[in-house]
Protein backbone atom coordinates (compact mmCIF):
# COMPACT_ATOMS: atom_id res chain seq x y z
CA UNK A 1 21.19 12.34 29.91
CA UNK A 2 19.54 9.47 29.18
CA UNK A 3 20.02 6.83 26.39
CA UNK A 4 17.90 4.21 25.07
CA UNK A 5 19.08 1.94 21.97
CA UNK A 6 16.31 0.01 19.93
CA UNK A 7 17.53 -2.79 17.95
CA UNK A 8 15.65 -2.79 14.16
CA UNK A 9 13.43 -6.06 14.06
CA UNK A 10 11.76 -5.70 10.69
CA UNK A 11 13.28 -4.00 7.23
CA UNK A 12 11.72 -4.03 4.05
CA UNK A 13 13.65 -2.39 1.21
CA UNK A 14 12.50 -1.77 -2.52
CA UNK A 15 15.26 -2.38 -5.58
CA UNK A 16 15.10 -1.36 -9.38
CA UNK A 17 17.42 -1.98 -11.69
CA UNK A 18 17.49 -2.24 -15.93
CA UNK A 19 19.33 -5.69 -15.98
CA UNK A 20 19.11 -8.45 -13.17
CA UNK A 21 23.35 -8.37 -13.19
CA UNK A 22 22.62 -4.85 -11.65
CA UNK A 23 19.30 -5.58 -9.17
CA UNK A 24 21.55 -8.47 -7.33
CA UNK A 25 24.65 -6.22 -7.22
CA UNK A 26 22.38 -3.75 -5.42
CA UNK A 27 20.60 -6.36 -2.94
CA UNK A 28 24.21 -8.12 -2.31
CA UNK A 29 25.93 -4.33 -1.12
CA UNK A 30 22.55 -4.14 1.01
CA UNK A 31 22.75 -7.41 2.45
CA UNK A 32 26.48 -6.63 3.83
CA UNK A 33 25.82 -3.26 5.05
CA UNK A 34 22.30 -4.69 7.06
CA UNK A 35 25.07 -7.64 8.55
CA UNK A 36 26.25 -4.29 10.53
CA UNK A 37 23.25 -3.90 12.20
CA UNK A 38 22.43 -7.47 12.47
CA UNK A 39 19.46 -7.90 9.84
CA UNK A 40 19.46 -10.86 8.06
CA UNK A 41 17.54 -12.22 4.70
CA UNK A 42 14.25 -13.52 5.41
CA UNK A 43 12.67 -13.48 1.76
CA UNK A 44 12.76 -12.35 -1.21
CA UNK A 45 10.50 -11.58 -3.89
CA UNK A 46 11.02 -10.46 -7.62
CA UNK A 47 9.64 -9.31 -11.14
CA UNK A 48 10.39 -8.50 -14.40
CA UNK A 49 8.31 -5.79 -16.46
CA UNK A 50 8.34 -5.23 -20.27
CA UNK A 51 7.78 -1.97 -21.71
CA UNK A 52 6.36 -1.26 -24.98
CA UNK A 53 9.53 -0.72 -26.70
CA UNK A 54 10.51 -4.04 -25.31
CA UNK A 55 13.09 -2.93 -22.65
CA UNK A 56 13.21 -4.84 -19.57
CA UNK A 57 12.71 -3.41 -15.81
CA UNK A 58 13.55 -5.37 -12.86
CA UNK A 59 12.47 -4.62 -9.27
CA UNK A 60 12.55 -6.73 -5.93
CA UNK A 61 11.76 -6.25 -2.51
CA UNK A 62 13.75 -7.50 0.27
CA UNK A 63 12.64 -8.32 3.30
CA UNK A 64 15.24 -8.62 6.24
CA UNK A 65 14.60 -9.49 10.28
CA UNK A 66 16.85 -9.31 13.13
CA UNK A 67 19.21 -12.24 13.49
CA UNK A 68 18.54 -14.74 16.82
């Protein structure tokens, strides 16, 4: 048997959240469990939406890359 490990190079990962307290909690518990498999932040981008009752909705993308 015969096995063959491929290290992940490239992750992009898509957050939502109703406040922003609870979009970075989400990205911060990502960030530590991508450190296991050696992914690191290499940008981020965010927004902020209002809908017509005037509630807010947060999203962000996250994209991490292998650590050298």
């Amino acid at each position: 048997m015969n096995f063959q490990f491929d290290l992940i190079e490239d992750k992009v990962e898509f957050f939502e959240a109703q406040d922003l307290k609870t979009l970075e909690k989400k990205i911060n518990e990502q960030i530590e469990h991508n450190k296991a498999i050696l992914l690191s932040v290499h940008s981020v981008t965010h927004q902020m939406h209002i809908e017509e009752n005037g509630q807010r909705f947060f999203s962000a993308v996250v994209h991490f890359k292998q650590k050298k």
